[in-house]
C-alpha atoms as a PDB file:
ATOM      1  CA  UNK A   1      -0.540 -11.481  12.590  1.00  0.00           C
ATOM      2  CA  UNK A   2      -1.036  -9.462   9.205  1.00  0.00           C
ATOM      3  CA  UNK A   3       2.165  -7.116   9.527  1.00  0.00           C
ATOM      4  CA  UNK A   4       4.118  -9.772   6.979  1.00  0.00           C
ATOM      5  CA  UNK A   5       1.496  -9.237   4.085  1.00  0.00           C
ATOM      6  CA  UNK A   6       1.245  -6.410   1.660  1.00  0.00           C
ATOM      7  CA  UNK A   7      -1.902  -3.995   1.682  1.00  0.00           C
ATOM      8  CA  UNK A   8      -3.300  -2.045  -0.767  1.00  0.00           C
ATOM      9  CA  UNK A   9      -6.161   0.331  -0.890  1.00  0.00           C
ATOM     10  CA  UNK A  10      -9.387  -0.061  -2.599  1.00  0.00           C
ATOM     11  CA  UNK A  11     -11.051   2.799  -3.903  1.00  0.00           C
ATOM     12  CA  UNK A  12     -14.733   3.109  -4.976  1.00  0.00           C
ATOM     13  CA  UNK A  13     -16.379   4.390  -8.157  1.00  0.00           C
ATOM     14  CA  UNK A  14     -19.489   4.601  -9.323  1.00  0.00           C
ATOM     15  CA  UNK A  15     -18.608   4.639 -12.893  1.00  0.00           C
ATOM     16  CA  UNK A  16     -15.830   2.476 -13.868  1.00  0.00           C
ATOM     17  CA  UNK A  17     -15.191   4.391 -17.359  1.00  0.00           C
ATOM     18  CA  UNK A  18     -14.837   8.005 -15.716  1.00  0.00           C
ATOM     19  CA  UNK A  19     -12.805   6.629 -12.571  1.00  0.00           C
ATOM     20  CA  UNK A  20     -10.582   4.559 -15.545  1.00  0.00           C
ATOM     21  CA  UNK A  21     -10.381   8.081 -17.872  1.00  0.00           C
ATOM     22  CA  UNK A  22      -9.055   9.917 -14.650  1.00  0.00           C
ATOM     23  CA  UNK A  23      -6.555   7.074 -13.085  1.00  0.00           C
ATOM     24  CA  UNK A  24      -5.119   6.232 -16.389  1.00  0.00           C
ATOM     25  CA  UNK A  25      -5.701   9.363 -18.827  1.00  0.00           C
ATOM     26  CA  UNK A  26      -4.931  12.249 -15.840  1.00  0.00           C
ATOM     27  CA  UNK A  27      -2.778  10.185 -13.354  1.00  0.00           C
ATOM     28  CA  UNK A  28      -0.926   8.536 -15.777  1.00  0.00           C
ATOM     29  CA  UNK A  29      -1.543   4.550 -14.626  1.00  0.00           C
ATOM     30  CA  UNK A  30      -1.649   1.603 -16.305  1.00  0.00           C
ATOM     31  CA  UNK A  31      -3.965  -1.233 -15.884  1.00  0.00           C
ATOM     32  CA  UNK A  32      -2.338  -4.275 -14.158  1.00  0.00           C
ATOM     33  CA  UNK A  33      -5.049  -6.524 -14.076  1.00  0.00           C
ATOM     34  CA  UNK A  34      -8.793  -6.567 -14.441  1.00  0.00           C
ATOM     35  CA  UNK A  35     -10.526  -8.913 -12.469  1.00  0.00           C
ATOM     36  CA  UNK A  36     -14.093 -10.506 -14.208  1.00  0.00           C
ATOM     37  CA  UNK A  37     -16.106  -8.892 -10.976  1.00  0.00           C
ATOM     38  CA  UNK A  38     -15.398  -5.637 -12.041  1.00  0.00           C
ATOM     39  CA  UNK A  39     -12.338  -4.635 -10.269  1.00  0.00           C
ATOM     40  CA  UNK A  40      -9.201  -2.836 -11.720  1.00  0.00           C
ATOM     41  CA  UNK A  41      -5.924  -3.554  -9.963  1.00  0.00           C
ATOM     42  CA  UNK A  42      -3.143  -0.332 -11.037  1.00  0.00           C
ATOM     43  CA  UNK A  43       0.608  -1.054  -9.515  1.00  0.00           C
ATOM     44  CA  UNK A  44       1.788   2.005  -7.845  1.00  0.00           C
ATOM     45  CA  UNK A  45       5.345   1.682  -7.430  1.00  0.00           C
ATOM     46  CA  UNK A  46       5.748  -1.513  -5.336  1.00  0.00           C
ATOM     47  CA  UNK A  47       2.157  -1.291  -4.144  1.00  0.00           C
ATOM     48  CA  UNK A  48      -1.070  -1.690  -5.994  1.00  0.00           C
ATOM     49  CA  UNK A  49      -4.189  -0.203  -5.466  1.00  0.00           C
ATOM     50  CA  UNK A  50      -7.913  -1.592  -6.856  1.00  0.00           C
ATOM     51  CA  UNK A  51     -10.373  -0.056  -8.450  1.00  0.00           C
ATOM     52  CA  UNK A  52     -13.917  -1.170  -7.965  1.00  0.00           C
ATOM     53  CA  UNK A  53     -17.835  -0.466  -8.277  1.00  0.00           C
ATOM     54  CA  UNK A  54     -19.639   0.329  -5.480  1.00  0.00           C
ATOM     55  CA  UNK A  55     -23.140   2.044  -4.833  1.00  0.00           C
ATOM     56  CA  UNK A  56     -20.618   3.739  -2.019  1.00  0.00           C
ATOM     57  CA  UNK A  57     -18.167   4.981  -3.734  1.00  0.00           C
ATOM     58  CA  UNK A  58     -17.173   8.840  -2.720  1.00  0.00           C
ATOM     59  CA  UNK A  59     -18.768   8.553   0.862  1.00  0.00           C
ATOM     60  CA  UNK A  60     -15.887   8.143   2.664  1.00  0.00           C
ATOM     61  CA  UNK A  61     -14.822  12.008   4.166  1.00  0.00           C
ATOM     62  CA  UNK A  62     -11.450  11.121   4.634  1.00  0.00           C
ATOM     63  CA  UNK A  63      -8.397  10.512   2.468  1.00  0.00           C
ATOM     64  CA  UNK A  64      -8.261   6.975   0.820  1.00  0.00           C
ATOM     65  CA  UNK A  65      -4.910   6.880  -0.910  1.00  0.00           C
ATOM     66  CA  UNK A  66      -1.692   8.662  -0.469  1.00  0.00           C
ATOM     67  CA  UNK A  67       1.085   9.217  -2.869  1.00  0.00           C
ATOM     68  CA  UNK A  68       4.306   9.801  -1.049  1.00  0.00           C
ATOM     69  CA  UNK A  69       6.270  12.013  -3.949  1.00  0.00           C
ATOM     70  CA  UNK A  70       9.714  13.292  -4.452  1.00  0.00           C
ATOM     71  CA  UNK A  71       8.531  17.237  -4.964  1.00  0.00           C
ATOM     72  CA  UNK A  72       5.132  17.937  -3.737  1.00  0.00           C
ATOM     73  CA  UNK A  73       5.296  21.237  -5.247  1.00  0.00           C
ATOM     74  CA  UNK A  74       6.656  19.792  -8.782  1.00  0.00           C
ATOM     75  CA  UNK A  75       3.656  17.017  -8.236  1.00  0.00           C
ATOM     76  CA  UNK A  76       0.998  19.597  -7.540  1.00  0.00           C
ATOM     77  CA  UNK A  77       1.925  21.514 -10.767  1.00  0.00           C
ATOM     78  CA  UNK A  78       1.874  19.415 -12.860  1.00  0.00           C
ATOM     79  CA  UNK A  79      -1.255  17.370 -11.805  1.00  0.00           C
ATOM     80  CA  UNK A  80      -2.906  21.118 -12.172  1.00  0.00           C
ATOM     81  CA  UNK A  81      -1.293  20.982 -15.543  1.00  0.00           C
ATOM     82  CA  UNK A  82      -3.670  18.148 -15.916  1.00  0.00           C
ATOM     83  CA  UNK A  83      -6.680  19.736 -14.779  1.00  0.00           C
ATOM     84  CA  UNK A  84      -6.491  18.232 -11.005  1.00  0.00           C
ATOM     85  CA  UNK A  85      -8.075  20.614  -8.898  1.00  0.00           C
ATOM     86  CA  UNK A  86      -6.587  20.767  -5.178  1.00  0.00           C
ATOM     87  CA  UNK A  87      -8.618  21.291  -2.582  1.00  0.00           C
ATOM     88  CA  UNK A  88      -8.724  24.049   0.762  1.00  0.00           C
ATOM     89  CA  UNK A  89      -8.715  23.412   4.083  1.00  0.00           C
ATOM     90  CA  UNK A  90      -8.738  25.723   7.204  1.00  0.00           C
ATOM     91  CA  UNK A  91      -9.140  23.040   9.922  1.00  0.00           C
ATOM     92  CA  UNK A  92      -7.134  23.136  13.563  1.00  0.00           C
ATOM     93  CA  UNK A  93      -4.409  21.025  12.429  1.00  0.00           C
ATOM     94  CA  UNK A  94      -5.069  21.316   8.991  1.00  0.00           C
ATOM     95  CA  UNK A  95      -4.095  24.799   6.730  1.00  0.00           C
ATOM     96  CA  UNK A  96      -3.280  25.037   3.075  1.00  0.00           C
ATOM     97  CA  UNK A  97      -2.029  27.424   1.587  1.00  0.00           C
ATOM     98  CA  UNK A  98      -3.100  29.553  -1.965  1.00  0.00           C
ATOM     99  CA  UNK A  99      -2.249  26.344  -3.862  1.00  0.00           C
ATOM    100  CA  UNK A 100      -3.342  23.818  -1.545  1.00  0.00           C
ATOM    101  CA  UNK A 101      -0.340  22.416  -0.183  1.00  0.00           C
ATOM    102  CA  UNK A 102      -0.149  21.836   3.840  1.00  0.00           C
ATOM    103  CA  UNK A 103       2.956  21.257   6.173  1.00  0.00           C
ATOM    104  CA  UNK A 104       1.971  18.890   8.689  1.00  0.00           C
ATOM    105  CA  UNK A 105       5.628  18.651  10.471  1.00  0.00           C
ATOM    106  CA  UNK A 106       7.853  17.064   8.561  1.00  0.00           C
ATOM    107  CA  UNK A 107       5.306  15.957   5.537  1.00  0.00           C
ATOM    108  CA  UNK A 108       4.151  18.537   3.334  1.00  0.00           C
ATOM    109  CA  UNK A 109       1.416  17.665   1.466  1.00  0.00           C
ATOM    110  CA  UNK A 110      -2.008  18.259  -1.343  1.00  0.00           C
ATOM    111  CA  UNK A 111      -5.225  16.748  -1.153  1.00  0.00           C
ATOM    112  CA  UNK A 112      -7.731  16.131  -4.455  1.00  0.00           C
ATOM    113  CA  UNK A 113     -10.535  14.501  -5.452  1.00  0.00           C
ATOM    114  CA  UNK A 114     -11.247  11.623  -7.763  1.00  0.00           C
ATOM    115  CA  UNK A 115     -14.528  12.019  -9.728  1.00  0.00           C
ATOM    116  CA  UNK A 116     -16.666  10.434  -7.385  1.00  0.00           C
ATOM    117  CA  UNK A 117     -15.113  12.899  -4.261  1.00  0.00           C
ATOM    118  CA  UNK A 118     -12.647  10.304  -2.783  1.00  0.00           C
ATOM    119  CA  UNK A 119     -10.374  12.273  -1.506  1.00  0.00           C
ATOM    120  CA  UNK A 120      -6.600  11.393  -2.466  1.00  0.00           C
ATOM    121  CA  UNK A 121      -3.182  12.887  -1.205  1.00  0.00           C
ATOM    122  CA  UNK A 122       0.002  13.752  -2.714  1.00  0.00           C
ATOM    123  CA  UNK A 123       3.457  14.855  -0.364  1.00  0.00           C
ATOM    124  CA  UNK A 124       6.252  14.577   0.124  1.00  0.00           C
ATOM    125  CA  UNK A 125       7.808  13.123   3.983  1.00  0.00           C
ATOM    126  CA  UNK A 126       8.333  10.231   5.649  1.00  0.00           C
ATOM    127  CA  UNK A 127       6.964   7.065   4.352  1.00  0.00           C
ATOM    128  CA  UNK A 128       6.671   5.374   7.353  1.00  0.00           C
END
């Protein structure tokens, strides 16, 4: 019923000026459109992704957007380059190492955090 549509994530923020300082000024996007509620939509390659305030935002414990990259390692520099910080994990199933990068079969991937704590994911693998 829904596989023929596009789907995007939405991602939370408490504070749309910080959340807009880190997409834009640290991630590097662009503002696509701005919708009168509130809502920033960013295109992310030939997805998109919104932006939006929510009393919610950084509850969710789980990854809410993931980057699949050409160089995870290349990505993860220069984010830190940025001042990303990665984060550690020591979970069955889940190990990173000294830099925060995981191999997970065939993806190998980084996890950080926006600056309300969702948690977002860079790696490189299969996209599908």
């Amino acid at each position: 019923m829904l596989n023929d549509y596009p789907v995007y994530a939405t991602i939370a923020t408490g504070d749309m000026a910080r959340a807009r300082s880190f997409y834009e000024e640290t991630l590097g996007f662009t503002a696509e459109m701005e919708d009168p509620a509130g809502g920033v939509m960013y295109r992310s390659g030939a997805t998109r992704f919104l932006l939006y305030e929510s009393q919610f935002a950084g509850t969710a414990q789980q990854t809410v957007g993931t980057w699949i990259v050409d160089d995870a390692d290349a990505t993860v520099d220069e984010l830190v380059g940025k001042g990303v910080t990665f984060e550690q994990y020591d979970l069955p199933g889940l190990k990173t190492d000294e830099r925060g990068i995981a191999e997970l079969g065939p993806f190998r991937g980084a996890w950080f955090k926006d600056p309300d704590g969702n948690i977002l994911n860079v790696g490189t693998g299969p996209a599908t």
